[in-house]
Every structure is written in structure tokens, then in C-alpha cells.
C-alpha atoms as a PDB file:
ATOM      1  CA  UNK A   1      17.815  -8.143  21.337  1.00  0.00           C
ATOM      2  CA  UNK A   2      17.911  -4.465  21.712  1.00  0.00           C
ATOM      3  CA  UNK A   3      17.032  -2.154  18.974  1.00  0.00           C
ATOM      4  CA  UNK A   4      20.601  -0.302  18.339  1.00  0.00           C
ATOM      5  CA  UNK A   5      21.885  -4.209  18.506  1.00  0.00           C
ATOM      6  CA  UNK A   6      19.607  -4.986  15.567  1.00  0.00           C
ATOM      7  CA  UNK A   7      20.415  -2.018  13.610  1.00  0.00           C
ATOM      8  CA  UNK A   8      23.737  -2.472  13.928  1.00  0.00           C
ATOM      9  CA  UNK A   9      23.638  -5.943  12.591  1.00  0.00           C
ATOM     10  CA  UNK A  10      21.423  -4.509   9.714  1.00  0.00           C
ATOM     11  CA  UNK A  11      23.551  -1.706   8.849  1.00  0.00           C
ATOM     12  CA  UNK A  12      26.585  -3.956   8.900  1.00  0.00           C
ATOM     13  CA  UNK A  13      24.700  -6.074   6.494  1.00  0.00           C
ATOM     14  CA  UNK A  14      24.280  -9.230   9.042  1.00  0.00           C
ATOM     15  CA  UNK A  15      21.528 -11.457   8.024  1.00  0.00           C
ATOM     16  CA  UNK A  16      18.723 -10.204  10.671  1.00  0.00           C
ATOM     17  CA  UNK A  17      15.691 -12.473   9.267  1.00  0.00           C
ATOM     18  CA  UNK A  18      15.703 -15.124  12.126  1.00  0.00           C
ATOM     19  CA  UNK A  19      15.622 -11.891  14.937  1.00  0.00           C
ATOM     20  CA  UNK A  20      11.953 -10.763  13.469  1.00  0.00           C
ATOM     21  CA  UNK A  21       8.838 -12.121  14.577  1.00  0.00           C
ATOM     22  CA  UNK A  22       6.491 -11.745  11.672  1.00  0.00           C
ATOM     23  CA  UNK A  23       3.431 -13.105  13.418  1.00  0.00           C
ATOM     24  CA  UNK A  24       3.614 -10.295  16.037  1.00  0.00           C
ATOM     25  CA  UNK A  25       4.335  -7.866  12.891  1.00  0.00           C
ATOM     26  CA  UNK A  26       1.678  -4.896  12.587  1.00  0.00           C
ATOM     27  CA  UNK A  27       1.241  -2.602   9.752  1.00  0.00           C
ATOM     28  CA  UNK A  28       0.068   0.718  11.325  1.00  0.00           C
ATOM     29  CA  UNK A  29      -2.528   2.700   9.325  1.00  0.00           C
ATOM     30  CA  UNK A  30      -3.259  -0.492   7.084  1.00  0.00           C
ATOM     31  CA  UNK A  31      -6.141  -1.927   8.522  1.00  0.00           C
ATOM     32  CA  UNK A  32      -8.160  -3.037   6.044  1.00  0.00           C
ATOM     33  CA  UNK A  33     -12.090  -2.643   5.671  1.00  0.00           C
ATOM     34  CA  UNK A  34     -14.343  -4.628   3.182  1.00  0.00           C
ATOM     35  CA  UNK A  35     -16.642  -2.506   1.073  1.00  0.00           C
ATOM     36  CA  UNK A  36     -19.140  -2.851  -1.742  1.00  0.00           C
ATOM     37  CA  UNK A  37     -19.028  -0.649  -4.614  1.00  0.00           C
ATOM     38  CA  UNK A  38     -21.180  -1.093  -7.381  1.00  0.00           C
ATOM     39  CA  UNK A  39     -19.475  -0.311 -10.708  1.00  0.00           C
ATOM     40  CA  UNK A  40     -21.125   0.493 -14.070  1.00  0.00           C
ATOM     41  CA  UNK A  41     -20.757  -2.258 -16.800  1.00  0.00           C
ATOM     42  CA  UNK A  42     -18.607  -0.141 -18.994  1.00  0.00           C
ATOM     43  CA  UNK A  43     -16.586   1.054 -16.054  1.00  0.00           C
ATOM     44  CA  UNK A  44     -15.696  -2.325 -14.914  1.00  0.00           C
ATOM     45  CA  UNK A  45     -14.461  -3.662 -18.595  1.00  0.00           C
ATOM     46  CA  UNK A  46     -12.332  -0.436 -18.836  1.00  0.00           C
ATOM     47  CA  UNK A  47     -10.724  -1.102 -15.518  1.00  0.00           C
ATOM     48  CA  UNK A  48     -10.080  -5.181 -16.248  1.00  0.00           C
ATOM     49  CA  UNK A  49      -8.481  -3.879 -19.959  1.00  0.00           C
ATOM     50  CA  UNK A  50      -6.234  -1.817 -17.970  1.00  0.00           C
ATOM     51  CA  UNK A  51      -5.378  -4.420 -14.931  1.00  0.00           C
ATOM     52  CA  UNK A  52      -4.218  -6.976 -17.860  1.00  0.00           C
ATOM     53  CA  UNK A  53      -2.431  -4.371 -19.753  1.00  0.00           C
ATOM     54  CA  UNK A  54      -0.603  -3.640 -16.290  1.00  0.00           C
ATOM     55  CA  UNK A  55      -0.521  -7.598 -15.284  1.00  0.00           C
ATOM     56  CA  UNK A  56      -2.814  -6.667 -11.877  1.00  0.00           C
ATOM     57  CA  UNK A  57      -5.988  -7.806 -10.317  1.00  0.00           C
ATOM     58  CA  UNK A  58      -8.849  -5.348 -10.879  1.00  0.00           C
ATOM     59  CA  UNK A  59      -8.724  -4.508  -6.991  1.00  0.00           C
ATOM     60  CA  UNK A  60      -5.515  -4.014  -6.902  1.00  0.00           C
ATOM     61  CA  UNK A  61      -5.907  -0.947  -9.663  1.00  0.00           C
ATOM     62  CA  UNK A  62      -8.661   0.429  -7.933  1.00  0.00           C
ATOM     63  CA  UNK A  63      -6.313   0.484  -5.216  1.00  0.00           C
ATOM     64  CA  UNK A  64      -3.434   2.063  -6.637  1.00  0.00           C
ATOM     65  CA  UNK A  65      -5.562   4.816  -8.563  1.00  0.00           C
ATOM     66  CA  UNK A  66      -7.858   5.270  -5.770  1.00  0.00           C
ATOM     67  CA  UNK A  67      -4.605   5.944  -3.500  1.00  0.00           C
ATOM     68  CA  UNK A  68      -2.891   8.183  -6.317  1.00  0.00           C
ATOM     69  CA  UNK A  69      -5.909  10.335  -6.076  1.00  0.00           C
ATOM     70  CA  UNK A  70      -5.946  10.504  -2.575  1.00  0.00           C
ATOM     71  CA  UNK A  71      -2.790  11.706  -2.076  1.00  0.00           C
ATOM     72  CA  UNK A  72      -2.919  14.368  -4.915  1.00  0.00           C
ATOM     73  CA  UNK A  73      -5.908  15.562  -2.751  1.00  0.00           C
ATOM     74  CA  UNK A  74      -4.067  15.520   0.044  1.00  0.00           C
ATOM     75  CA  UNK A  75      -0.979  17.654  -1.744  1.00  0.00           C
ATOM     76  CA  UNK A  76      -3.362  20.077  -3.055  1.00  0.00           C
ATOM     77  CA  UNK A  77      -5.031  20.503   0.631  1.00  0.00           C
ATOM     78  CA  UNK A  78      -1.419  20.825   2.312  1.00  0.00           C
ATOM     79  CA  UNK A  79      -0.490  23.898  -0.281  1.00  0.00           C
ATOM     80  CA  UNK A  80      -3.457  25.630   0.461  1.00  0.00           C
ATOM     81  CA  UNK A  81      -2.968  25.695   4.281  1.00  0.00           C
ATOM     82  CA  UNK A  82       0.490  27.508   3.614  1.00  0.00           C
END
């Protein structure tokens, strides 16, 4: 199927989920990496407090804040190139 014949059935609201091929699917700039990070004791109870408050895994809030940071960073660095 050609693109503009799939986005036509997806704008017209046609049920498209049998024309994707999600084992061929690739999510540019998502690779992921494994790291170790060693946390202090105090620092890791604080962030599993806040996961359960939430209802997330303790990666998944380093994630988030780790990202949220990142992209103030790169806002900041993008005004000052103006």
C-alpha cells in the first residue's frame, strides 16, 4: 500500500491496524543504553516515595525527570543562540 493510500484510509477514519507491520516498526532516536548509576540511600527512598505517590516504577521517574531536565537545558541553550 502506498503512503497517501494509507493516510487516506486514516484520515477517513478506516481501521488501518492490519496494514502496519509492528515487527519491522523502529523508533528513531530511542535506542536504548543500559547504565549503572549508583544512588545515595536517602536519594533512592525519596525517589520510590514519589514513584508510588505517582503509581510509576522508580526508573520510569528517573526517566521522566531526567528528560524534563534535559529539555529545559535544551530550551535555555536554544534562547541563548538567538
Amino acid at each position: 500500500m502506498k503512503a497517501s493510500e494509507f493516510d487516506e484510509k486514516f484520515d477517513s477514519d478506516e481501521d488501518v491496524i492490519d496494514e502496519l507491520e509492528f515487527e519491522k516498526a523502529k523508533r528513531p532516536m530511542r535506542k536504548q543504553k543500559r547504565v549503572n548509576v549508583d544512588f545515595p540511600e536517602w536519594m533512592l527512598e525519596s525517589l520510590d516515595e514519589e514513584a508510588a505517590r505517582i503509581g510509576v516504577t522508580r526508573q520510569s521517574i528517573i526517566k521522566v525527570w531526567l528528560a524534563e531536565r534535559l529539555e529545559q537545558i535544551e530550551k535555555h541553550n536554544i534562547g541563548k543562540q538567538v
